[in-house]
Structure formats: structure tokens, C-alpha cells
N, C-alpha and C. Protein backbone atom coordinates (compact mmCIF):
# COMPACT_ATOMS: atom_id res chain seq x y z
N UNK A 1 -163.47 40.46 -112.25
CA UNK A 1 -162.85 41.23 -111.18
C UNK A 1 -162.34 40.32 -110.06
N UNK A 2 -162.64 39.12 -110.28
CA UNK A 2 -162.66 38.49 -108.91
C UNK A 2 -160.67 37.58 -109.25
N UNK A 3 -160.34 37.35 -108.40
CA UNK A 3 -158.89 36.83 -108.13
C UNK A 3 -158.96 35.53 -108.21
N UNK A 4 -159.98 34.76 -108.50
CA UNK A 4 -160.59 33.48 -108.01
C UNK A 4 -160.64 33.35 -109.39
N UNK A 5 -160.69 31.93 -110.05
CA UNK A 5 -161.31 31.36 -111.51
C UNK A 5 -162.32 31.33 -111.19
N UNK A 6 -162.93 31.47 -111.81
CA UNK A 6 -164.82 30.83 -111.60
C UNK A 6 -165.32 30.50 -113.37
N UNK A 7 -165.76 29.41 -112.84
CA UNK A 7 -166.24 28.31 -113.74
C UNK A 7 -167.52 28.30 -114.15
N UNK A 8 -168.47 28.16 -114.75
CA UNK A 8 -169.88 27.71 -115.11
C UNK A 8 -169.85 26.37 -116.16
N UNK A 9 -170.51 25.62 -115.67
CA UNK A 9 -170.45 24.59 -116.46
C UNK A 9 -171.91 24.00 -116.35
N UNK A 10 -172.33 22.99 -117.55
CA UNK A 10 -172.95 22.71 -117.66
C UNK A 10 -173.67 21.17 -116.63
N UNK A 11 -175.22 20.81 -116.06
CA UNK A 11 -175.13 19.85 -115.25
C UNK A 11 -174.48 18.67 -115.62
N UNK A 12 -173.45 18.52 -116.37
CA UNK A 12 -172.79 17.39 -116.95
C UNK A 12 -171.18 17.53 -116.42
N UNK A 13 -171.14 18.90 -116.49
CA UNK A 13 -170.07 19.23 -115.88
C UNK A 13 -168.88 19.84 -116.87
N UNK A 14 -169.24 20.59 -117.89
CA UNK A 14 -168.61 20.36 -119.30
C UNK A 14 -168.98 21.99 -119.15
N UNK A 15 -167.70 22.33 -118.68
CA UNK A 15 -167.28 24.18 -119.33
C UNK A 15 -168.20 25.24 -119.89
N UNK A 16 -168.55 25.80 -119.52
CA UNK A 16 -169.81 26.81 -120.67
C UNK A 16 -169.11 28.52 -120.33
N UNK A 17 -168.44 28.65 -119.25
CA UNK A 17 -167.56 29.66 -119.07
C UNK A 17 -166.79 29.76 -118.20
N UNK A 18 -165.33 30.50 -118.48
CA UNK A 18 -164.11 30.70 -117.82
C UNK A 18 -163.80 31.85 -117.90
N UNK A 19 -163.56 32.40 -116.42
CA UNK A 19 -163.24 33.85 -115.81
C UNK A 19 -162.15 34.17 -116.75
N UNK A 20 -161.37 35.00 -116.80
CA UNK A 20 -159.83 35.21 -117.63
C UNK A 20 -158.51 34.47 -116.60
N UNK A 21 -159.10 34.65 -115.11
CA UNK A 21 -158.34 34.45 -114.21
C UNK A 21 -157.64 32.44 -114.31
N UNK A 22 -158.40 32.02 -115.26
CA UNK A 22 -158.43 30.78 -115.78
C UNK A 22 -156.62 30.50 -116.08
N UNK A 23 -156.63 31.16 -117.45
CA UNK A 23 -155.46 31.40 -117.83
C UNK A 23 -154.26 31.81 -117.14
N UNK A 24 -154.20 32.54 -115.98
CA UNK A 24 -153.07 32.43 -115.37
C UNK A 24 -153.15 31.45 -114.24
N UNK A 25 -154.13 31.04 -113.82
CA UNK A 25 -154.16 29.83 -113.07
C UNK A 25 -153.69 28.72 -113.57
N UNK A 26 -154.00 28.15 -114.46
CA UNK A 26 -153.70 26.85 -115.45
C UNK A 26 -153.05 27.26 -116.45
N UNK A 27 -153.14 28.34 -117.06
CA UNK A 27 -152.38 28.82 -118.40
C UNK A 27 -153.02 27.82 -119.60
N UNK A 28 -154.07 28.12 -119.79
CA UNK A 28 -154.90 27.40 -120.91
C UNK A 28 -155.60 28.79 -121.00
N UNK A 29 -155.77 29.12 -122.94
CA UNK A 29 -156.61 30.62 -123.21
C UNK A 29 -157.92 29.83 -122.63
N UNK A 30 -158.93 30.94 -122.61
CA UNK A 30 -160.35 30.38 -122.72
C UNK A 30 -160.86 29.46 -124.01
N UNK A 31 -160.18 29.67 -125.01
CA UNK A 31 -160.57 28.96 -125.97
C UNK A 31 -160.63 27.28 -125.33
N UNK A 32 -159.40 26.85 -125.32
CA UNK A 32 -158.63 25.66 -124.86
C UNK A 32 -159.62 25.26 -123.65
N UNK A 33 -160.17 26.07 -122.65
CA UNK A 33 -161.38 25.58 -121.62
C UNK A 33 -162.91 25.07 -122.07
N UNK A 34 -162.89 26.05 -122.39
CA UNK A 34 -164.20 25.41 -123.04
C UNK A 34 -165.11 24.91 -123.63
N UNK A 35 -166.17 24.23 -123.50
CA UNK A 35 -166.04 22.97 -123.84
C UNK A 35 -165.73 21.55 -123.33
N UNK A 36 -164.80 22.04 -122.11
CA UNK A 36 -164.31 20.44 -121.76
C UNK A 36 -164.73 20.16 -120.49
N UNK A 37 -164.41 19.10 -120.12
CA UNK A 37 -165.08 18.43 -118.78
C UNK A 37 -164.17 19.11 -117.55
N UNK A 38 -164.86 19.59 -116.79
CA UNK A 38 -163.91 20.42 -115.64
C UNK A 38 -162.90 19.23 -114.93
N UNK A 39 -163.28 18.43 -114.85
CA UNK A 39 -162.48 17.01 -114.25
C UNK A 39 -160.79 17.07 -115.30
N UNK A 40 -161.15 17.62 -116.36
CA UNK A 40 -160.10 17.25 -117.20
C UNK A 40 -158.32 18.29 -116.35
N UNK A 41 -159.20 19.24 -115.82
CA UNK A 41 -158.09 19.95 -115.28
C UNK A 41 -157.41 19.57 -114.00
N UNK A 42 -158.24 18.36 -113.36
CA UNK A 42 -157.79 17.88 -111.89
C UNK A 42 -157.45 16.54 -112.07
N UNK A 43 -156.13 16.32 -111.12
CA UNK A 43 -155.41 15.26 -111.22
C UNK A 43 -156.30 14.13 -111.63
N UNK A 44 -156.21 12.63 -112.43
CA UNK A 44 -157.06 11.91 -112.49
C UNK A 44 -156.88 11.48 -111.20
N UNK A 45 -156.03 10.91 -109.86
CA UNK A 45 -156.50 10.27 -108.74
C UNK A 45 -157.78 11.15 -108.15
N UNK A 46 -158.30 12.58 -108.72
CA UNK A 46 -158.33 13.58 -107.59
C UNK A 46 -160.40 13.27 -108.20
N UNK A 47 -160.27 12.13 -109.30
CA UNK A 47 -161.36 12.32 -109.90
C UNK A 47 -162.48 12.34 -109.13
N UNK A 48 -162.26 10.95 -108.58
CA UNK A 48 -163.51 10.21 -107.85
C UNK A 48 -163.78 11.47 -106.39
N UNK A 49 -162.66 11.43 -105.97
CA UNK A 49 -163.61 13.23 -104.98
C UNK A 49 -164.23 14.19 -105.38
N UNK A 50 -163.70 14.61 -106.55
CA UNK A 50 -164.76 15.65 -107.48
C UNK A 50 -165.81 14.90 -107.76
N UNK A 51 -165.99 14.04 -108.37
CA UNK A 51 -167.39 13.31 -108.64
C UNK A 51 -168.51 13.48 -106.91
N UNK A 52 -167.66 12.79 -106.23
CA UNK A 52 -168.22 12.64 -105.12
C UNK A 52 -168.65 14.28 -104.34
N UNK A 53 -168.09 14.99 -104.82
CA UNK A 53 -168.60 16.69 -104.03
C UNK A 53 -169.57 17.05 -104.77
N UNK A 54 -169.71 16.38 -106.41
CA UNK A 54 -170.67 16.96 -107.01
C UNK A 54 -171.91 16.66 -106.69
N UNK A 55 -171.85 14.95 -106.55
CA UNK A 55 -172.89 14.04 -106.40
C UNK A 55 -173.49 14.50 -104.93
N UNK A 56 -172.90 14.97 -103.87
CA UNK A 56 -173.05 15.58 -102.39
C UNK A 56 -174.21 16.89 -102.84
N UNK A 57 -173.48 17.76 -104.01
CA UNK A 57 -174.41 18.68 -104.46
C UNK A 57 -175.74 18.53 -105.00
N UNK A 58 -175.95 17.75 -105.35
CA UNK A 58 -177.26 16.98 -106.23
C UNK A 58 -178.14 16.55 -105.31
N UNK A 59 -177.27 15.88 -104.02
CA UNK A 59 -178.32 15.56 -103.30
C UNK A 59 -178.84 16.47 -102.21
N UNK A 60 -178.48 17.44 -102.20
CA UNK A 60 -178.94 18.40 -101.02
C UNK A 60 -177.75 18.55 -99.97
N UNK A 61 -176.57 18.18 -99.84
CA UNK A 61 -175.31 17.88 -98.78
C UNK A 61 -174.25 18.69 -99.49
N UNK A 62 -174.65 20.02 -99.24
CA UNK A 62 -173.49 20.91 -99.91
C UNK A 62 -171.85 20.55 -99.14
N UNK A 63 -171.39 20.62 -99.76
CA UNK A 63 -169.84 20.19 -99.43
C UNK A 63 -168.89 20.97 -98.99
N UNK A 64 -169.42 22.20 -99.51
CA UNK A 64 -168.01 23.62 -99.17
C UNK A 64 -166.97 23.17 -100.09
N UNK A 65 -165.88 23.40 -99.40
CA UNK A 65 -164.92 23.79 -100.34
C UNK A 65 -163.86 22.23 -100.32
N UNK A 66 -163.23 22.06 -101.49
CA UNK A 66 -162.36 20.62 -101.43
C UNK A 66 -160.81 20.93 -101.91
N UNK A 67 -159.75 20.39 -101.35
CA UNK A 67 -158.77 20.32 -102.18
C UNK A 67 -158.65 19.21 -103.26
N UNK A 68 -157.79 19.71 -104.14
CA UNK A 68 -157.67 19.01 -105.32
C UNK A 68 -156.59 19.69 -106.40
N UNK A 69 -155.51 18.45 -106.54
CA UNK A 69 -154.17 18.28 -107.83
C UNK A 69 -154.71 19.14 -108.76
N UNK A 70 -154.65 20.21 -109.20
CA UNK A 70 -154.34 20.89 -110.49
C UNK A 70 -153.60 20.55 -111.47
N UNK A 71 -153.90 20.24 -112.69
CA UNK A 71 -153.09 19.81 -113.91
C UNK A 71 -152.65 21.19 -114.70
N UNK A 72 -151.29 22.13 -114.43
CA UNK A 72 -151.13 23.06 -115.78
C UNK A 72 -151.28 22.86 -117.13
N UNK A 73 -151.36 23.84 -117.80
CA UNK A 73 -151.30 23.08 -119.08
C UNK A 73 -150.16 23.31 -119.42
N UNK A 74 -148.85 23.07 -118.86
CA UNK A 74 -147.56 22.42 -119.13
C UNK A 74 -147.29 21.23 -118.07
N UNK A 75 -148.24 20.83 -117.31
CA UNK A 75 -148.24 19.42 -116.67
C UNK A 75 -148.04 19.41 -115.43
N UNK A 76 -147.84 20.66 -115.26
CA UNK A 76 -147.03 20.44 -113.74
C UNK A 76 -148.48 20.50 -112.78
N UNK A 77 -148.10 19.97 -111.82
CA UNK A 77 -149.10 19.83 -110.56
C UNK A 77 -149.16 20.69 -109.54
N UNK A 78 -150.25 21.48 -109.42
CA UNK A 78 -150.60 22.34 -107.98
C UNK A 78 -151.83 21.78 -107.48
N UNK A 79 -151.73 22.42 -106.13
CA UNK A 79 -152.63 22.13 -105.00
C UNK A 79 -153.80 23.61 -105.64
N UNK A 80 -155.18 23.24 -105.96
CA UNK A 80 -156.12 24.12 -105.89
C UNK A 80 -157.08 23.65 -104.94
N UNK A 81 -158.00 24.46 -104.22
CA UNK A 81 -159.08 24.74 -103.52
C UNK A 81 -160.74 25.25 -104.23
N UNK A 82 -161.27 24.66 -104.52
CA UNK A 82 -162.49 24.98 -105.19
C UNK A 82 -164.10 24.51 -104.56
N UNK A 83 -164.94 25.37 -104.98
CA UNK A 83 -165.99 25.42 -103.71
C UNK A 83 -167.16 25.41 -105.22
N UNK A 84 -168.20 24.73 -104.92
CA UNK A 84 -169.15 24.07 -106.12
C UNK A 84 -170.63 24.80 -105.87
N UNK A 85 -171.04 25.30 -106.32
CA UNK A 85 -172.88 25.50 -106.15
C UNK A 85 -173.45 25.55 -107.47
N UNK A 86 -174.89 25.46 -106.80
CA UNK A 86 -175.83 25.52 -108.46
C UNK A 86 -176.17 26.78 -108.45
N UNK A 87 -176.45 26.83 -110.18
CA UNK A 87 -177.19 28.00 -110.52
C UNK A 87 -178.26 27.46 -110.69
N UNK A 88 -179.83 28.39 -110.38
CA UNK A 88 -180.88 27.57 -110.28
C UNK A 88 -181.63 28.44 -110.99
N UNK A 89 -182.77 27.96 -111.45
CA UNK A 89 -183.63 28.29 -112.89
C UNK A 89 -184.80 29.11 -111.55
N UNK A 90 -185.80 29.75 -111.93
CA UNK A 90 -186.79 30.51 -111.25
C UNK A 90 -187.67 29.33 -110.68
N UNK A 91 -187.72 27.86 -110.88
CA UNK A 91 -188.50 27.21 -110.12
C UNK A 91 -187.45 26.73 -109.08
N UNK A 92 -186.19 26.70 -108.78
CA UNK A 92 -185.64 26.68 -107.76
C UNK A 92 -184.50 25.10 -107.99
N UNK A 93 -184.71 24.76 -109.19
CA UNK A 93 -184.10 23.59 -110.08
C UNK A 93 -182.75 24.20 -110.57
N UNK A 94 -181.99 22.90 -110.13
CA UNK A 94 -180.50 23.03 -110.38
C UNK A 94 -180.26 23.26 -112.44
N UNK A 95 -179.59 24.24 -112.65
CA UNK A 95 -179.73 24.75 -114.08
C UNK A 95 -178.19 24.38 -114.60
N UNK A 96 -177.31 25.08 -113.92
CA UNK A 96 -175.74 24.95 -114.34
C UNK A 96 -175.46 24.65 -113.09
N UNK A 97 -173.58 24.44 -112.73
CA UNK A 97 -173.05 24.44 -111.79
C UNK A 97 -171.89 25.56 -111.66
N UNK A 98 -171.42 26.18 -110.77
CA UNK A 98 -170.18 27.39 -110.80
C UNK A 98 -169.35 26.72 -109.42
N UNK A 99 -168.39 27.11 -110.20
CA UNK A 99 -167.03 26.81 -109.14
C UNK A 99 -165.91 27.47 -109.23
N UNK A 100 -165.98 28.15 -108.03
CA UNK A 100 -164.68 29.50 -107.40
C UNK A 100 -163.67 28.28 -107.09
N UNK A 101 -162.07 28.61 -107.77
CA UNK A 101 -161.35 28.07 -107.86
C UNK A 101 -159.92 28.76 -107.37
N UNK A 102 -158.81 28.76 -106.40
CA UNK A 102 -158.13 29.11 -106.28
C UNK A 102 -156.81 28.00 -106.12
N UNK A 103 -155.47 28.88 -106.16
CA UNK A 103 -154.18 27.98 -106.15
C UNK A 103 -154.35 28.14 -104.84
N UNK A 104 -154.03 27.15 -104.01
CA UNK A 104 -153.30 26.78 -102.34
C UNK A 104 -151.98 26.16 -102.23
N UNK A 105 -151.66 26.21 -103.17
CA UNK A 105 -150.31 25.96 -103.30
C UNK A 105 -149.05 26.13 -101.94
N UNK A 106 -149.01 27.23 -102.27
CA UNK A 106 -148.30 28.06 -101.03
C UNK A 106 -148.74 27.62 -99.50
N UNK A 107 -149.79 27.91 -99.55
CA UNK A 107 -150.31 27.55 -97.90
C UNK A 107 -150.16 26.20 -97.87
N UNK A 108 -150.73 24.88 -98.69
CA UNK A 108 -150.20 23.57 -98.70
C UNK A 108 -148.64 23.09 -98.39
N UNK A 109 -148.03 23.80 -99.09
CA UNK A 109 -146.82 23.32 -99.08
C UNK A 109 -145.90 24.13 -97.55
N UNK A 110 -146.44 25.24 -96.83
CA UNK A 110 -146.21 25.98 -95.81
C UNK A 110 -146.86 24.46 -94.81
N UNK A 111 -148.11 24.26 -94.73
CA UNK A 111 -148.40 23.41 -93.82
C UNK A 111 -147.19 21.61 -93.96
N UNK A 112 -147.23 21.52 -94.90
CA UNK A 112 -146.56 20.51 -94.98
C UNK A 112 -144.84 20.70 -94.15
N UNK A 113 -144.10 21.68 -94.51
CA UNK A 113 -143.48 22.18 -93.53
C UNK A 113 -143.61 22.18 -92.30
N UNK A 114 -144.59 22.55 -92.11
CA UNK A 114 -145.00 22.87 -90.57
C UNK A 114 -145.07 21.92 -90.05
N UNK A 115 -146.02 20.57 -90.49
CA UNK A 115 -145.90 19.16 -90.19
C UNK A 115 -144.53 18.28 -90.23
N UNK A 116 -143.54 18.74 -91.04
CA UNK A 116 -142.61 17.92 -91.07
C UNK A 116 -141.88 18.85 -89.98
N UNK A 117 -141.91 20.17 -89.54
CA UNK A 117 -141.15 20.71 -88.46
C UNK A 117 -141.37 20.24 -86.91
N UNK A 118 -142.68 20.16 -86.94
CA UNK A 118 -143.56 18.88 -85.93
C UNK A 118 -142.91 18.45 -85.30
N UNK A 119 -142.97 17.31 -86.96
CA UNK A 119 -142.63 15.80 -86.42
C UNK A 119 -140.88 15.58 -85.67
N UNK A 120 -139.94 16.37 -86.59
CA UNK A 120 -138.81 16.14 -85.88
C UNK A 120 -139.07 16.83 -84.45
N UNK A 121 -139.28 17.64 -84.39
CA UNK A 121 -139.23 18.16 -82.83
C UNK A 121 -139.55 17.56 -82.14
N UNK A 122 -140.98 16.62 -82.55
CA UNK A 122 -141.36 15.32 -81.42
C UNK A 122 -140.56 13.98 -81.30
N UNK A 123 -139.56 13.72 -82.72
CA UNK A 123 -138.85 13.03 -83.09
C UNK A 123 -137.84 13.18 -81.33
N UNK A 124 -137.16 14.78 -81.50
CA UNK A 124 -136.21 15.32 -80.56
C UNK A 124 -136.58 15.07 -79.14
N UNK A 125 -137.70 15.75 -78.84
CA UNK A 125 -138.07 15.62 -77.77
C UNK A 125 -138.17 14.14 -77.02
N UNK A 126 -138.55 13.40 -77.89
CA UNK A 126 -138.74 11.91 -77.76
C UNK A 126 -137.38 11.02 -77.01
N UNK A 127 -136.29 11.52 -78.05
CA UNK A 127 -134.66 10.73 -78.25
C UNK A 127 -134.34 11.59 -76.73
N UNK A 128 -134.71 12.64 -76.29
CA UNK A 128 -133.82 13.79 -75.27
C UNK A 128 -133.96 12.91 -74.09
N UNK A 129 -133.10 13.07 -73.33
CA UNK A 129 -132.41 12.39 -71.87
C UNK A 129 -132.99 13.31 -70.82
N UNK A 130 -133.54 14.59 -71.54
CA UNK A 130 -134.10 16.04 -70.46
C UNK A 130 -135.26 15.96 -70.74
N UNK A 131 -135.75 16.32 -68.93
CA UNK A 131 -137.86 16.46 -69.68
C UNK A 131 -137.86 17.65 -70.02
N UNK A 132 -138.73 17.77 -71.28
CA UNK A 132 -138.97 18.89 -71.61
C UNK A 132 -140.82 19.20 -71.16
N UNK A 133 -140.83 20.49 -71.07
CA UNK A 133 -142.48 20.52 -71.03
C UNK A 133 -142.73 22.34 -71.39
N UNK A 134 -143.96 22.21 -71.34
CA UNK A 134 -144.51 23.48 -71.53
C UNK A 134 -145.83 23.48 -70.42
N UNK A 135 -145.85 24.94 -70.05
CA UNK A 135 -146.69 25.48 -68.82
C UNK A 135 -147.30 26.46 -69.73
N UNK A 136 -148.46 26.56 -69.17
CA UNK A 136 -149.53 27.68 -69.56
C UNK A 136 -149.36 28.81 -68.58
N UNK A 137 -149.93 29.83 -68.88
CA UNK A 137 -150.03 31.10 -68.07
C UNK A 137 -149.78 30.81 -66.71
N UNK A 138 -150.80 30.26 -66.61
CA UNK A 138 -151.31 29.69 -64.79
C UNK A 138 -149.99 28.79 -64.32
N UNK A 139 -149.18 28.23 -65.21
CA UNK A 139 -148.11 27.39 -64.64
C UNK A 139 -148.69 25.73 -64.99
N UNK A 140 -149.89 25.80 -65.15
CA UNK A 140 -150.16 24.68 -65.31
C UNK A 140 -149.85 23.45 -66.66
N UNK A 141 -149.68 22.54 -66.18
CA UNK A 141 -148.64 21.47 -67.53
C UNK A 141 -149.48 21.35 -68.64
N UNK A 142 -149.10 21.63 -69.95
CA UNK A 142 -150.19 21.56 -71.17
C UNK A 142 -149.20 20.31 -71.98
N UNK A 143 -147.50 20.43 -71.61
CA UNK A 143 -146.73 19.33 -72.37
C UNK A 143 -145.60 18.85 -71.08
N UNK A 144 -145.85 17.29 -71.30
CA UNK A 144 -144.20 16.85 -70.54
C UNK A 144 -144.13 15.73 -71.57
N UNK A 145 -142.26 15.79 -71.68
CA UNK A 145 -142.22 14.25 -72.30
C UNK A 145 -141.50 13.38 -71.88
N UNK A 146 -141.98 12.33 -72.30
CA UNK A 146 -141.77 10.75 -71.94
C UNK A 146 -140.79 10.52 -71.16
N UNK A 147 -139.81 11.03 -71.02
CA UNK A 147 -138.83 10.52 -70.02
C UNK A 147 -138.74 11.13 -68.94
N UNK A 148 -139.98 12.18 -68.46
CA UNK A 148 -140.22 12.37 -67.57
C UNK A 148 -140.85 11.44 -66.28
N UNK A 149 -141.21 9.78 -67.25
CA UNK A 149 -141.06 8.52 -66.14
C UNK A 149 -140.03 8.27 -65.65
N UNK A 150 -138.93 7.95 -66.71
CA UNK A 150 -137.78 7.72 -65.84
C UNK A 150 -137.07 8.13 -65.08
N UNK A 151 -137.10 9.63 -65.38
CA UNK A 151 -136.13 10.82 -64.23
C UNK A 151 -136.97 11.28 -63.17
N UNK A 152 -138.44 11.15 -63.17
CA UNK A 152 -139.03 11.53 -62.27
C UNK A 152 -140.01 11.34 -61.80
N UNK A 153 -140.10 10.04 -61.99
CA UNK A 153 -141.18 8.96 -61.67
C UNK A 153 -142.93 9.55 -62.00
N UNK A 154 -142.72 10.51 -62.93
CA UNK A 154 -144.37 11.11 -63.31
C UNK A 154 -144.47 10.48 -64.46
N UNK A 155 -145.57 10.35 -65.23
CA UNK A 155 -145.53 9.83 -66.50
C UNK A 155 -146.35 11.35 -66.97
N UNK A 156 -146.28 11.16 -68.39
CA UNK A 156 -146.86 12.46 -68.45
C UNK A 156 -148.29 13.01 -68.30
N UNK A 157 -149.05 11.63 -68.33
CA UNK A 157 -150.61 12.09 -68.19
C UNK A 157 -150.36 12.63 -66.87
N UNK A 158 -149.88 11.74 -65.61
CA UNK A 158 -149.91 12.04 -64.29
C UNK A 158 -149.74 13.43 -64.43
N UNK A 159 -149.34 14.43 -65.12
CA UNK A 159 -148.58 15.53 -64.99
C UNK A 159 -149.46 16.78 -65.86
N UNK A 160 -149.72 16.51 -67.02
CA UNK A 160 -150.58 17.33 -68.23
C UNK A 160 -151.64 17.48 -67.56
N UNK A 161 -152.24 18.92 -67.49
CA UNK A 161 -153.37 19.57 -67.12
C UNK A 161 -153.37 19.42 -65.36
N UNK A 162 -152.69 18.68 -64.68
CA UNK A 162 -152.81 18.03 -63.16
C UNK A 162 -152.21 18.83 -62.17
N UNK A 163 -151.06 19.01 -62.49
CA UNK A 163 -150.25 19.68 -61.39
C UNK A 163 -149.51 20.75 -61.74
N UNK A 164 -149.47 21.71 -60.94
CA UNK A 164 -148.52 23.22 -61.28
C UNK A 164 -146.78 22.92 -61.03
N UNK A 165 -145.76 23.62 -62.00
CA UNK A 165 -144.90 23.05 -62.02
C UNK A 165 -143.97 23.32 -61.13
N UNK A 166 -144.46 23.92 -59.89
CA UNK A 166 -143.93 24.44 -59.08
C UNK A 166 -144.23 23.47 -57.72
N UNK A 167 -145.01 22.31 -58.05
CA UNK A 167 -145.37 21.48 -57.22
C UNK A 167 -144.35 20.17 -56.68
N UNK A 168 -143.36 20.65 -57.98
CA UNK A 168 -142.41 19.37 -57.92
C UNK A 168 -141.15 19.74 -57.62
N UNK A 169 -140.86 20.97 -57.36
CA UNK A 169 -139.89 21.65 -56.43
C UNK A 169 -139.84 21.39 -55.32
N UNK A 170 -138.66 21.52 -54.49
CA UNK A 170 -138.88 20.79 -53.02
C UNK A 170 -139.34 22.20 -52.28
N UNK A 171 -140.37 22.03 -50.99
CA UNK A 171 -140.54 22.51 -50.24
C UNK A 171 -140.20 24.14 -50.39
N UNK A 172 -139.05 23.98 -49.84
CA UNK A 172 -138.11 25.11 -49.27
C UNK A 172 -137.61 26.43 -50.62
N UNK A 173 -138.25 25.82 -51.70
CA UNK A 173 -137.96 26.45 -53.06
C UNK A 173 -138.85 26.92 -53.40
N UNK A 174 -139.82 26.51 -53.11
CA UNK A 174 -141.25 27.26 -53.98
C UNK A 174 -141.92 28.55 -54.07
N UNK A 175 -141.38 29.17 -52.90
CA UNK A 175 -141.91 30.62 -52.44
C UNK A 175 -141.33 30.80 -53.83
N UNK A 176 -139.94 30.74 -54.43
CA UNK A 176 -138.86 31.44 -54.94
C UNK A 176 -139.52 31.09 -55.91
């Protein structure tokens, strides 16, 4: 029922069951899963972090959740999100391991956007001949940039969180 793959594998790390949700995630039947080393489905650079979240698990330093390269089984590469725990036997001993697995695809590649929308804007703001800034509710400076030394002898720390922007108006303007 769940929207998530979820995995059971053995403490070796070697498949013992796959949700159905498997197959449209990766597009491998269950047959084709199991059996194999869960590593086999994540990028090989992506190895040594999976090792390392597992090994976090073993020792008591649960990890939460990690990203990690998805391999389809037509090759292509996605961004998945997967979160690791034990199943534990009645003396409280690690028995199997399960791991809820989802695509992040979308949201990865949205943030990456977002970061490259960023960066030019700071790119812009940077190259601009005009200070730009941003005021909070209160008026108070949360952004000025850089060439707010040269046109107006503030630098921007002098200015961020410090002074209201109504402070640098002359006199006779400020009521307004």
C-alpha cells in the first residue's frame, strides 16, 4: 500500500523482499531484485555512503534518511532518498535490515534550479552600478549590495541588520 519501495534485506545486505512499488521505481520485476545486493541498484560512486549509513546503523548512530544515484534498469540515473532501520529478533538483536525508498528526482532537480537561479541573481546584483537591498517589515536592512561602498560610502555589513532605511534619507524627507 505504501508509495515508497521498501526493501528487506538480509544483514549482508542482499534482497529477501521487494514492495511491487520496486518495479515502477527502477523497473526491475521482483524476480530480477531479489537476491541481489541492494548496493547493486545505487550508483557505484554512491557506494561507499551506503556502506557508511549502514555501518552508522550497526553501531548505534542511526542516520535518517540519505540521498543517493539510482541505477534504472535501462541505466538511466535518478536521484532517490532512502531511510535504513533494523528489524530486530525478540532479544532486541539486529535480524534483517528495511529500507523505505523514494524518487527525489523532481525536488532535486527543482532545487538545483533554484540554486542556479541564486547564483545569477547574485551574479546581477554583484555586476549592477545600483544598490540594491531588501528591508524587512520593520524597514530594517536584511540585504545591501556591494556597491553600496562606492555610491554611498556604507559597506554592507555597516548597513545589514544596523540601520533603518529611512535613516539615509536626508533630514527633511523622512517624515515622508
Amino acid at each position: 500500500a505504501s508509495p515508497d519501495t521498501i526493501y528487506i534485506t538480509n544483514l549482508e545486505g542482499i534482497i529477501e523482499y521487494s514492495s511491487p512499488q520496486a518495479e515502477k521505481l527502477f523497473g526491475y520485476n521482483t524476480d530480477q531484485i531479489l537476491h541481489q545486493p541492494l548496493v547493486k541498484y545505487i550508483h557505484p560512486d554512491d557506494h561507499q555512503k551506503a556502506m557508511k549509513s549502514i555501518h552508522l546503523m550497526f553501531s548505534g548512530d542511526f542516520t535518517g534518511s540519505a540521498e543517493y544515484r539510482g541505477i534504472k534498469s535501462n541505466g538511466q540515473l535518478f536521484y532517490i532518498e532512502s531511510n535504513g532501520e533494523f528489524i530486530r529478533n525478540i532479544d532486541g538483536s539486529p535480524e534483517k535490515m528495511i529500507f523505505v525508498t523514494r524518487d527525489v528526482s523532481d525536488r532535486k532537480m527543482a532545487e538545483e534550479k533554484l540554486q542556479q537561479s541564486e547564483e545569477r541573481f547574485r551574479q546581477i546584483v554583484e555586476q549592477s552600478q545600483t544598490v540594491i537591498w531588501e528591508v524587512d517589515s520593520d524597514g530594517l536592512y536584511t540585504y545591501v549590495s556591494p556597491i553600496s561602498q562606492n555610491l554611498l560610502g556604507y559597506s554592507p555589513e555597516d548597513l545589514v541588520g544596523k540601520k533603518y532605511f529611512y535613516d539615509l534619507h536626508p533630514l527633511k524627507d523622512r517624515e515622508e
